[in-house]
N, C-alpha and C. Protein backbone atom coordinates (compact mmCIF):
# COMPACT_ATOMS: atom_id res chain seq x y z
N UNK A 1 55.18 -2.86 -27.73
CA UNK A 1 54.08 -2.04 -27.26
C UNK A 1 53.86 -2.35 -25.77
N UNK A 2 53.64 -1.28 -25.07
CA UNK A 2 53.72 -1.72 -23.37
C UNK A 2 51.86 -1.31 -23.20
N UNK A 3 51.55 -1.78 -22.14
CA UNK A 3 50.50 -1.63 -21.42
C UNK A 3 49.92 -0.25 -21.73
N UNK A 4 50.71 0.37 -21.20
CA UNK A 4 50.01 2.35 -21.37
C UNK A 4 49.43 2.56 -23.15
N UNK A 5 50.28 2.56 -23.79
CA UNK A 5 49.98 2.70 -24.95
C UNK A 5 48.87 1.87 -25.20
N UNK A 6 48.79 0.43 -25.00
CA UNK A 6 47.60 -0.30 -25.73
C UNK A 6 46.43 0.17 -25.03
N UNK A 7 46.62 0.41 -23.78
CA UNK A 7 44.95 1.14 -23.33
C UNK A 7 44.90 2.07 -23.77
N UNK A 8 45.84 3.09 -24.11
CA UNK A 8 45.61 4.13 -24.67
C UNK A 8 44.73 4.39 -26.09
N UNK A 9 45.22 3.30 -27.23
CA UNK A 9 44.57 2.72 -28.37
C UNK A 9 43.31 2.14 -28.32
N UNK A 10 43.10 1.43 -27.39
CA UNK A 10 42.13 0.25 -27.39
C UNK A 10 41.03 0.48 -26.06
N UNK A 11 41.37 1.03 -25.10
CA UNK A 11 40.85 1.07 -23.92
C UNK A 11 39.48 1.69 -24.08
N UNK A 12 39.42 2.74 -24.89
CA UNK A 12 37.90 2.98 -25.12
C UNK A 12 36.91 2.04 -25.71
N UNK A 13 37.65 0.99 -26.60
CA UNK A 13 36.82 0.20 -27.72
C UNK A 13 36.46 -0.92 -26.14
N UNK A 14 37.47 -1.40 -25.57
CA UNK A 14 37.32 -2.02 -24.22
C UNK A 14 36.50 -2.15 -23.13
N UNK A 15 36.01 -0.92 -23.12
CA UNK A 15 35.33 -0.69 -22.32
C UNK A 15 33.71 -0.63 -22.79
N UNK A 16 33.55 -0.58 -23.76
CA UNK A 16 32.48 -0.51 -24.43
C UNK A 16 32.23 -2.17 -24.86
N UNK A 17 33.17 -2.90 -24.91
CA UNK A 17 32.64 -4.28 -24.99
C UNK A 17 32.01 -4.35 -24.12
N UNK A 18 33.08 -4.09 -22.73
CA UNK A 18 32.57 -4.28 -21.18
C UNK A 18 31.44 -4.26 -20.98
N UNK A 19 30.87 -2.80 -21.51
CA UNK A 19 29.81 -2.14 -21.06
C UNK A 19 28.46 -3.54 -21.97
N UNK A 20 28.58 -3.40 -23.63
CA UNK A 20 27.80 -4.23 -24.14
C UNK A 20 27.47 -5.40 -23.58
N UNK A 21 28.72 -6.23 -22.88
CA UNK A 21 28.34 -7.25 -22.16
C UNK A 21 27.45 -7.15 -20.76
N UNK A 22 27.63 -6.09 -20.63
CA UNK A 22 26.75 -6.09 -19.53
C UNK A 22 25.14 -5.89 -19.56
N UNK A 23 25.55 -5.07 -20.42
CA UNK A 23 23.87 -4.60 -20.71
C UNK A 23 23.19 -6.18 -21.75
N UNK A 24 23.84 -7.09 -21.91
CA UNK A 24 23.23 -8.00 -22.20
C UNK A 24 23.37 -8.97 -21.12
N UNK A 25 23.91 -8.87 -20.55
CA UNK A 25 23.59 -9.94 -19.34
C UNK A 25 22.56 -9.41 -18.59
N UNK A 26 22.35 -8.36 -17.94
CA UNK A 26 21.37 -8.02 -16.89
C UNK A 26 19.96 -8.11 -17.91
N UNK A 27 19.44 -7.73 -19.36
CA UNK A 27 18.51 -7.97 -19.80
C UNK A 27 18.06 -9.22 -19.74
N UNK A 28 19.36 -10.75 -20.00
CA UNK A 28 19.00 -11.48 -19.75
C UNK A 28 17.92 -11.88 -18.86
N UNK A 29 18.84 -11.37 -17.63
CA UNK A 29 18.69 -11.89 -16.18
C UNK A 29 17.13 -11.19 -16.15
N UNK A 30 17.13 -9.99 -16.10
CA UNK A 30 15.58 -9.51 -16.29
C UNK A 30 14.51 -10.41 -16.96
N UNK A 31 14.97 -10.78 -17.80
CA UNK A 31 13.84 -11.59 -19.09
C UNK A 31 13.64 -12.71 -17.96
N UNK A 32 14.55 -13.39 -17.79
CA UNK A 32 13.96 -14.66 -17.18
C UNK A 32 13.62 -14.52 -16.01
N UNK A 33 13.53 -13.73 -15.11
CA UNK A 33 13.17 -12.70 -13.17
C UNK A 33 11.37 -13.09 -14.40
N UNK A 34 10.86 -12.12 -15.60
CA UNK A 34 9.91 -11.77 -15.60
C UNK A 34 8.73 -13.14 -16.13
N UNK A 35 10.15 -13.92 -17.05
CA UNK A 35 9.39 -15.07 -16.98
C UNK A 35 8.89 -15.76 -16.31
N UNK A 36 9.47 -16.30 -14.99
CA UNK A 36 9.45 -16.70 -13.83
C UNK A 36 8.13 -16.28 -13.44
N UNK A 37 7.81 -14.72 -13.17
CA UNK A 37 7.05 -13.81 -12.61
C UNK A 37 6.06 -14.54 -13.17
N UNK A 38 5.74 -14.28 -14.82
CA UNK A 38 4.43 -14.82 -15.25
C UNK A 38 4.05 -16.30 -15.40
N UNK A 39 4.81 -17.04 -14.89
CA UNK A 39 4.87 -18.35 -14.94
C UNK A 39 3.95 -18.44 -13.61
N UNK A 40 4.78 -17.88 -12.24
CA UNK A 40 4.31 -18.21 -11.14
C UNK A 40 2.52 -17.37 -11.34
N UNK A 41 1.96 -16.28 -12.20
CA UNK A 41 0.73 -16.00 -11.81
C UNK A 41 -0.10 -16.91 -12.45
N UNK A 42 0.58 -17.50 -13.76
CA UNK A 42 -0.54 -18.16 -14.59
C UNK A 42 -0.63 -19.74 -13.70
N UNK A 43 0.46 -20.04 -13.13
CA UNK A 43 -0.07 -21.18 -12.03
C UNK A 43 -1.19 -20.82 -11.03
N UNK A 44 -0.91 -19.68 -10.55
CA UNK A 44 -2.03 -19.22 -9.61
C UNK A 44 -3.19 -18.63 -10.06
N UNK A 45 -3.46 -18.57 -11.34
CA UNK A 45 -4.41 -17.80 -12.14
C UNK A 45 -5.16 -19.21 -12.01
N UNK A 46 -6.26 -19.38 -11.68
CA UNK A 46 -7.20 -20.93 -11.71
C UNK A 46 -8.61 -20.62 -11.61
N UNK A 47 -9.34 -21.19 -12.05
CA UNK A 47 -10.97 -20.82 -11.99
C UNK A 47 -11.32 -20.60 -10.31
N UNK A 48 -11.76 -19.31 -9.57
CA UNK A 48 -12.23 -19.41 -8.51
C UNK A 48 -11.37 -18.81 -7.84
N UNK A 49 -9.93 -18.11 -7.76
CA UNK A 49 -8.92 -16.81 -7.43
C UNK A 49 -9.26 -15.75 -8.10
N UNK A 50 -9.65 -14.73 -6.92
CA UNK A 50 -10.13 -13.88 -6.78
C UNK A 50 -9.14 -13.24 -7.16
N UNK A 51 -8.82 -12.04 -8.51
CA UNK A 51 -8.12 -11.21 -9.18
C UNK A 51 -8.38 -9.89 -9.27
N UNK A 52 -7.04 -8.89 -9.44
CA UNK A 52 -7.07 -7.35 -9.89
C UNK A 52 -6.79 -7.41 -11.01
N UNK A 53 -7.35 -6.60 -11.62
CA UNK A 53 -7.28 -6.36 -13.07
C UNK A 53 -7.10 -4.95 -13.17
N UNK A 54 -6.31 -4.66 -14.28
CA UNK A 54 -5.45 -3.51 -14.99
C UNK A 54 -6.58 -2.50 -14.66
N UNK A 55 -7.80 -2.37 -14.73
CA UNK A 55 -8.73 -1.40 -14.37
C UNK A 55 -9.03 -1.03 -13.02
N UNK A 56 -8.74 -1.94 -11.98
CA UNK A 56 -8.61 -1.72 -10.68
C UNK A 56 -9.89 -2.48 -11.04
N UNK A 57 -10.76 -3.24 -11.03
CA UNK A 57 -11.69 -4.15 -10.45
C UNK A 57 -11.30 -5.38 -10.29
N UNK A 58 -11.71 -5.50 -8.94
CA UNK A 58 -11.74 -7.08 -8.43
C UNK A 58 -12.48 -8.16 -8.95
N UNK A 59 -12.65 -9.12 -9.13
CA UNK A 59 -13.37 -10.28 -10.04
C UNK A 59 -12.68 -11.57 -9.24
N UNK A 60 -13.68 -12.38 -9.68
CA UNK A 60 -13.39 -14.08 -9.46
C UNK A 60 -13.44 -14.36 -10.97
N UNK A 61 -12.17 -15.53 -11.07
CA UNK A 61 -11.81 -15.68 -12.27
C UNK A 61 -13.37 -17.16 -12.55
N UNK A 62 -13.93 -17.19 -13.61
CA UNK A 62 -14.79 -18.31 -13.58
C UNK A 62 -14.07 -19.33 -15.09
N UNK A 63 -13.35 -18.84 -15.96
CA UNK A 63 -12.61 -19.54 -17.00
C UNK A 63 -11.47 -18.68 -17.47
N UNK A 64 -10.79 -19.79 -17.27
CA UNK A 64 -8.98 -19.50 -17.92
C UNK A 64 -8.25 -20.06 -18.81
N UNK A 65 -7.89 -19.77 -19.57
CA UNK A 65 -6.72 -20.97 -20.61
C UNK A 65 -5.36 -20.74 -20.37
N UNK A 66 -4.18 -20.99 -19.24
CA UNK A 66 -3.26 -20.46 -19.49
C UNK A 66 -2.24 -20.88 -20.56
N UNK A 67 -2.44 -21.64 -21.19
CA UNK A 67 -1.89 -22.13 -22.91
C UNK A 67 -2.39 -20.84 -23.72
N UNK A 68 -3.30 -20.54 -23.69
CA UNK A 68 -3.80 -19.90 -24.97
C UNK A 68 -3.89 -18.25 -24.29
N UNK A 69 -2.96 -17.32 -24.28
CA UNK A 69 -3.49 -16.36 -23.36
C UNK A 69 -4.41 -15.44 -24.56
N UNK A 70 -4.48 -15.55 -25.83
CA UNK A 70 -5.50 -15.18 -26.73
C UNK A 70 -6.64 -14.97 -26.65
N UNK A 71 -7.26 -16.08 -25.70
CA UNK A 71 -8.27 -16.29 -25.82
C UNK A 71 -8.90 -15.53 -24.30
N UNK A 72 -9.84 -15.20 -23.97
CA UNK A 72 -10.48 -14.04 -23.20
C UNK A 72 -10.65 -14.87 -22.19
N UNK A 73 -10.61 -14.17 -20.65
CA UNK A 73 -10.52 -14.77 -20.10
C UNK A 73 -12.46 -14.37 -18.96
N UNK A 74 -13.04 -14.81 -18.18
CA UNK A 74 -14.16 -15.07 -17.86
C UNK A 74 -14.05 -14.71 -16.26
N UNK A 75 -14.34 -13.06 -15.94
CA UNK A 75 -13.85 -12.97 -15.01
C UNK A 75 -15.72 -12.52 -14.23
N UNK A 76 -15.81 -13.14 -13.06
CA UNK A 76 -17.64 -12.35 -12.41
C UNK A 76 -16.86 -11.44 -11.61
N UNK A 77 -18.03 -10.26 -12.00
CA UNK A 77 -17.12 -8.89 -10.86
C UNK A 77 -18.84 -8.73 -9.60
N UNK A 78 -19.21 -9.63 -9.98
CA UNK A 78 -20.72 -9.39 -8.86
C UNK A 78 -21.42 -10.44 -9.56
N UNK A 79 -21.92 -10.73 -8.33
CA UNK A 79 -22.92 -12.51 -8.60
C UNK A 79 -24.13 -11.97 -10.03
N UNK A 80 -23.55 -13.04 -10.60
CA UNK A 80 -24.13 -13.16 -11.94
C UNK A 80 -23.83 -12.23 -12.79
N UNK A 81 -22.55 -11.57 -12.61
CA UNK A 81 -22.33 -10.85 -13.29
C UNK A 81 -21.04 -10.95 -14.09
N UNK A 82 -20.33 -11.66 -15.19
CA UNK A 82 -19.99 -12.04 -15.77
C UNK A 82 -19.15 -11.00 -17.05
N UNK A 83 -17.69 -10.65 -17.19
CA UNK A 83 -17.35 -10.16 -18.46
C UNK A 83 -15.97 -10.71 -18.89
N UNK A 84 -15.95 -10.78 -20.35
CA UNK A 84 -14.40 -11.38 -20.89
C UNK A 84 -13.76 -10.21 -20.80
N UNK A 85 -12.38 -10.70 -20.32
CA UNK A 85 -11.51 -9.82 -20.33
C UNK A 85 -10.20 -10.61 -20.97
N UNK A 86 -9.09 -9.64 -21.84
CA UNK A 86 -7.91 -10.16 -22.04
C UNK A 86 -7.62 -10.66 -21.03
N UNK A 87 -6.90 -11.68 -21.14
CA UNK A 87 -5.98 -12.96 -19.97
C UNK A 87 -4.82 -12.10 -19.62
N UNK A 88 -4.07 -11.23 -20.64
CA UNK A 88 -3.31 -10.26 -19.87
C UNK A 88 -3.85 -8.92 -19.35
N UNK A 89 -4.88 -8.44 -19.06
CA UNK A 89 -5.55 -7.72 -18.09
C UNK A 89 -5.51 -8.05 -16.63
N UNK A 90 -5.21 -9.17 -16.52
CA UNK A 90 -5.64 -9.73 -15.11
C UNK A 90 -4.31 -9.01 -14.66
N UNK A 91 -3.94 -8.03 -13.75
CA UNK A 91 -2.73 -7.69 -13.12
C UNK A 91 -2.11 -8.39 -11.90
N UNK A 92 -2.95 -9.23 -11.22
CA UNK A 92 -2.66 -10.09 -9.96
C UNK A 92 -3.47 -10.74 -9.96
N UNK A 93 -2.82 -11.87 -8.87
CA UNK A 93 -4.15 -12.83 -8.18
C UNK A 93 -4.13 -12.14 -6.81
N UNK A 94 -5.34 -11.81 -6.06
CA UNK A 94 -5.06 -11.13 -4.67
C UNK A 94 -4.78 -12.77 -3.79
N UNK A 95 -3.89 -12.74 -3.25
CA UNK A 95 -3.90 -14.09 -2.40
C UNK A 95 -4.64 -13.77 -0.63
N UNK A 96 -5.17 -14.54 -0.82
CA UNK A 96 -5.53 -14.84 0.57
C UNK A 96 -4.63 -15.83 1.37
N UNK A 97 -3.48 -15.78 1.45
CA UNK A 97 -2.56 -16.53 1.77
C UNK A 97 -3.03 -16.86 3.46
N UNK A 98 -2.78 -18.78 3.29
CA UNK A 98 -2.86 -19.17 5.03
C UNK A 98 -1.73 -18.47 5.57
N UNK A 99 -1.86 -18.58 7.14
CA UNK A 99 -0.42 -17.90 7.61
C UNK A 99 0.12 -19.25 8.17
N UNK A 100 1.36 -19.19 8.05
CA UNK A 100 1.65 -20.19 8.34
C UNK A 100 2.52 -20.31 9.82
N UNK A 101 2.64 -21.89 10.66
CA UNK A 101 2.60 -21.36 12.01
C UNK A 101 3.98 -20.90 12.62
N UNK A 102 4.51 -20.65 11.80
CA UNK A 102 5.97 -19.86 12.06
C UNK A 102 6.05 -18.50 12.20
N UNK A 103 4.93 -17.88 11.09
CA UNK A 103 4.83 -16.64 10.80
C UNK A 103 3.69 -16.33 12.19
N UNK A 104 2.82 -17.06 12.55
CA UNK A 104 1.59 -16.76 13.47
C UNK A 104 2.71 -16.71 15.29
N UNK A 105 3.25 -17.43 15.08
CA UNK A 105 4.60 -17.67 16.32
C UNK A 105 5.54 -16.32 16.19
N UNK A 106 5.71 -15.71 15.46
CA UNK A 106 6.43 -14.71 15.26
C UNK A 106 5.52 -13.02 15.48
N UNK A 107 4.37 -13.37 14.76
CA UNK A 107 3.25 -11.94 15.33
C UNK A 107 2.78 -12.06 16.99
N UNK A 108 3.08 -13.72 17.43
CA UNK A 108 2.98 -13.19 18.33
C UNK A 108 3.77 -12.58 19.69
N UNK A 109 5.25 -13.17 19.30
CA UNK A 109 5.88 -12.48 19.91
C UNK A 109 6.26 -11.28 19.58
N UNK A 110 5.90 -10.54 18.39
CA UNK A 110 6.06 -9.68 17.82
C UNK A 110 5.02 -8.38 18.99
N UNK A 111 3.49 -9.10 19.04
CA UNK A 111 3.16 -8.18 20.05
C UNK A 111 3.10 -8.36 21.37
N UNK A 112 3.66 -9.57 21.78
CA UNK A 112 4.32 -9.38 23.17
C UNK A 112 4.77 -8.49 23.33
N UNK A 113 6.11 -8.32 22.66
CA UNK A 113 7.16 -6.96 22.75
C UNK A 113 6.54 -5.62 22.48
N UNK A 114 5.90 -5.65 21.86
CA UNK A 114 4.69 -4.26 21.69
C UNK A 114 4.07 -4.04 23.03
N UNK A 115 3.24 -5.06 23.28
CA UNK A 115 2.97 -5.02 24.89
C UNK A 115 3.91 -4.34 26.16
N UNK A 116 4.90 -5.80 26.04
CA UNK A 116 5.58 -5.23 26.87
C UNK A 116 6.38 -3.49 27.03
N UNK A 117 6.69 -2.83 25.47
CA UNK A 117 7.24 -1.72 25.58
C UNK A 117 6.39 -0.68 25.77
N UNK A 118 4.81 -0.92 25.48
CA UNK A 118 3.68 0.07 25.87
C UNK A 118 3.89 0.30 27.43
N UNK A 119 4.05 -1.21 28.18
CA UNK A 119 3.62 -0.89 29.67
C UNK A 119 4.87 -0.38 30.14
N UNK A 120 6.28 -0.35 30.02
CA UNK A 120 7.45 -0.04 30.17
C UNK A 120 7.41 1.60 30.52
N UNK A 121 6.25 1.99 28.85
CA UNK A 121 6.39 3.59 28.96
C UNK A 121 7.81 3.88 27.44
N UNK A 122 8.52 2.91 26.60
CA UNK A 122 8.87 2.94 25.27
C UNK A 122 7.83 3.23 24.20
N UNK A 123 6.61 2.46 24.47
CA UNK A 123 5.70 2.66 23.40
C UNK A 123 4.58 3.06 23.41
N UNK A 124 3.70 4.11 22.97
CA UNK A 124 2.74 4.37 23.18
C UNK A 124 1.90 3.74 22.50
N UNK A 125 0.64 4.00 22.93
CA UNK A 125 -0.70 2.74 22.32
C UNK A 125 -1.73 3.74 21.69
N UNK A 126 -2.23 3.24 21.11
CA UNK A 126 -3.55 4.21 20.63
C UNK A 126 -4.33 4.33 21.64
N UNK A 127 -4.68 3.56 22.57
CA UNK A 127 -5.58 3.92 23.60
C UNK A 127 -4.94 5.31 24.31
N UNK A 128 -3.48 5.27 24.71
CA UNK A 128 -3.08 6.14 25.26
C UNK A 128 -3.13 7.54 25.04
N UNK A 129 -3.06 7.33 23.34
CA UNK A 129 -3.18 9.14 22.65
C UNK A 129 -4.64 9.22 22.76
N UNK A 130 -5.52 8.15 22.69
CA UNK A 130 -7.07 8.85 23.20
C UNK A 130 -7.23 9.50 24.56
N UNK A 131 -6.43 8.62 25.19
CA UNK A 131 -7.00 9.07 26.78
C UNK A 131 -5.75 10.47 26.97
N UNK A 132 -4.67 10.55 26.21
CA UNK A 132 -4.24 12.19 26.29
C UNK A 132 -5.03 12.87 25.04
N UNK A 133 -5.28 12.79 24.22
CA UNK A 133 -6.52 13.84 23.54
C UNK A 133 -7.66 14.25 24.58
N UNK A 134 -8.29 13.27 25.04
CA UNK A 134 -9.29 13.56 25.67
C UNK A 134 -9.36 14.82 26.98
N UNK A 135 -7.85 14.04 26.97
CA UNK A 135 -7.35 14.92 28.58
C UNK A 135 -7.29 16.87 27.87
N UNK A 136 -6.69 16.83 26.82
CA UNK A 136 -6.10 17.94 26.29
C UNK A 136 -7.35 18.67 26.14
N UNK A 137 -8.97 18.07 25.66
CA UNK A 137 -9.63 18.70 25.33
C UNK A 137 -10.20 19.26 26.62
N UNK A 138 -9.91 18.57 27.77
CA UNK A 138 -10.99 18.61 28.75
C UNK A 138 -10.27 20.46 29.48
N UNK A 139 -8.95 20.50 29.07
CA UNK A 139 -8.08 21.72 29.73
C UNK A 139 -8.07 22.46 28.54
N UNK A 140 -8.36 22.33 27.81
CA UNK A 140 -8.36 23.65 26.66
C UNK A 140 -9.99 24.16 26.91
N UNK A 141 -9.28 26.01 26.32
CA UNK A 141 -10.27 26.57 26.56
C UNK A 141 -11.88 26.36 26.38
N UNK A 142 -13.17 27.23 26.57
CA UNK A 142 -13.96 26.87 25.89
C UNK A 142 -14.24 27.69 25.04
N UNK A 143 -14.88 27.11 24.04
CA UNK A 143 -15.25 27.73 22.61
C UNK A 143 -16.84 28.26 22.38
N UNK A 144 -17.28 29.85 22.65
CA UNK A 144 -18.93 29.38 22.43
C UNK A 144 -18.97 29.12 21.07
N UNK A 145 -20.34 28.57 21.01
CA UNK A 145 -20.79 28.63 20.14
C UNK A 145 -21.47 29.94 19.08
N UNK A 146 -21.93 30.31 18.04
CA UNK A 146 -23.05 31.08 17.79
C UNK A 146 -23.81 31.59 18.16
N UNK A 147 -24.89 31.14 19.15
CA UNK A 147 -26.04 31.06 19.83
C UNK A 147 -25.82 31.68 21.39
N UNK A 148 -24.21 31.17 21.81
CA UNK A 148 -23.63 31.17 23.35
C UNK A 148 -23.12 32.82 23.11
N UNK A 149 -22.64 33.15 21.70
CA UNK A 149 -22.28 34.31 21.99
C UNK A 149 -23.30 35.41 21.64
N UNK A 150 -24.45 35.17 20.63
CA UNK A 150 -25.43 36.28 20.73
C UNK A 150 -25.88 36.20 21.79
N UNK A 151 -26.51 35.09 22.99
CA UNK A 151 -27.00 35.33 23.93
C UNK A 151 -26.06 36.32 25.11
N UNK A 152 -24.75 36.09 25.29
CA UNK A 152 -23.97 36.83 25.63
C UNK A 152 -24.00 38.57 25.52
N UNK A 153 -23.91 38.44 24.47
CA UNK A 153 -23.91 39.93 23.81
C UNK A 153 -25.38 40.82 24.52
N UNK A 154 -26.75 39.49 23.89
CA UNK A 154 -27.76 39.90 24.06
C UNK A 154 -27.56 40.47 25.83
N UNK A 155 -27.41 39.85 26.91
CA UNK A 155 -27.25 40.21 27.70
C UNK A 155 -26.62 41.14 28.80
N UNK A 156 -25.15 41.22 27.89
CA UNK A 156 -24.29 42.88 28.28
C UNK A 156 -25.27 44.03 27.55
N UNK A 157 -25.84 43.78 26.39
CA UNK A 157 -26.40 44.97 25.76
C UNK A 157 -27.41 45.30 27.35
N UNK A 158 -28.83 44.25 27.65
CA UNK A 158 -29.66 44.42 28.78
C UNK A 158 -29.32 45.17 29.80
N UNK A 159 -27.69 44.47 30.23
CA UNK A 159 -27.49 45.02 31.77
C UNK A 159 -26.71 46.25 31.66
N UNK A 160 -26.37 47.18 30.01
CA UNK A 160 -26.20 48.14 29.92
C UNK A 160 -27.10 48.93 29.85
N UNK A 161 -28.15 48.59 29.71
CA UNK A 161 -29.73 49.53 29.81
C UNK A 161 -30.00 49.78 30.91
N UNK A 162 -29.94 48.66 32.00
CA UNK A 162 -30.25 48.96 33.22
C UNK A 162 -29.45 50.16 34.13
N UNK A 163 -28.25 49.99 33.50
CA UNK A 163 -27.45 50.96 34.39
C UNK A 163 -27.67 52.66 34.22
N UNK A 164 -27.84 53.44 34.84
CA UNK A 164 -28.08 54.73 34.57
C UNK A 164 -26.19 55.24 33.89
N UNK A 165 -26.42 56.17 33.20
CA UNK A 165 -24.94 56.38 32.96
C UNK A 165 -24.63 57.96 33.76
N UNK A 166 -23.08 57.76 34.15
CA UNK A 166 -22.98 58.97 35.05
C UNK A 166 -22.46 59.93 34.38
């Protein structure tokens, strides 16, 4: 039996191992990405991190069990204001993360270069589109108002009275 023929026989069943193996490896890999995931929030889940929850309200967590996620968790959404919620409700911890001074060294050369390409004439600034809006309004036409145009009117009607007609 040569090569051609056995893929010919077998090559479909082959490929479908292929395929099975794969689709069990990447679920793997998923499962444990998500374990990870909830590992790292329930570390950061602690009495006093300020959380989003599946409803979109913000809360300070005031009691947690992360052993027991059964048990309800004690979130204040306004001083003295207090409700249990499932422990898996909590959808995040919002971090207030320090910055750290690598990252603070980096924004600021970050707007150096912003700087510098504003004054270059590369980048424009928000100040700049104010002071050309402003400019644009000051050369566009004028608009009366209501009031600008009955008085208008009122007044061609007048100085058509006055005139004798020939």
């Amino acid at each position: 039996m040569n090569f051609s023929t056995f893929f010919q026989q077998y090559g479909l069943i082959i490929l479908l191992v292929i395929l099975l193996l794969f689709m069990f490896w990447s679920s793997r890999r998923r499962m444990a990405k998500q374990k990870l995931e909830q590992e790292a929030k329930a570390r950061q889940t602690v009495p006093g991190a300020e959380v989003l929850m599946q409803g979109g309200l913000y809360g300070t967590i005031v009691a947690y069990d992360p052993d027991n996620l059964d048990q309800p968790a004690l979130v204040e959404i306004a001083p003295g204001v207090q409700i249990k919620v499932h422990s898996q409700a909590i959808l995040r911890v919002v971090s207030n993360e320090n910055v750290t001074e690598d990252e603070f060294i980096e924004a600021e050369v970050d707007q150096a270069e912003y700087q510098a390409d504003v004054a270059s004439g590369w980048e424009r600034s928000v100040s700049d589109d104010a002071q050309r809006a402003a400019e644009r309004a000051e050369k566009a036409p004028h608009i009366e108002t209501a009031e600008e145009t009955a008085k208008r009117l009122q007044d061609e009607t007048d100085g058509k009275k006055d005139k004798p007609e020939a």
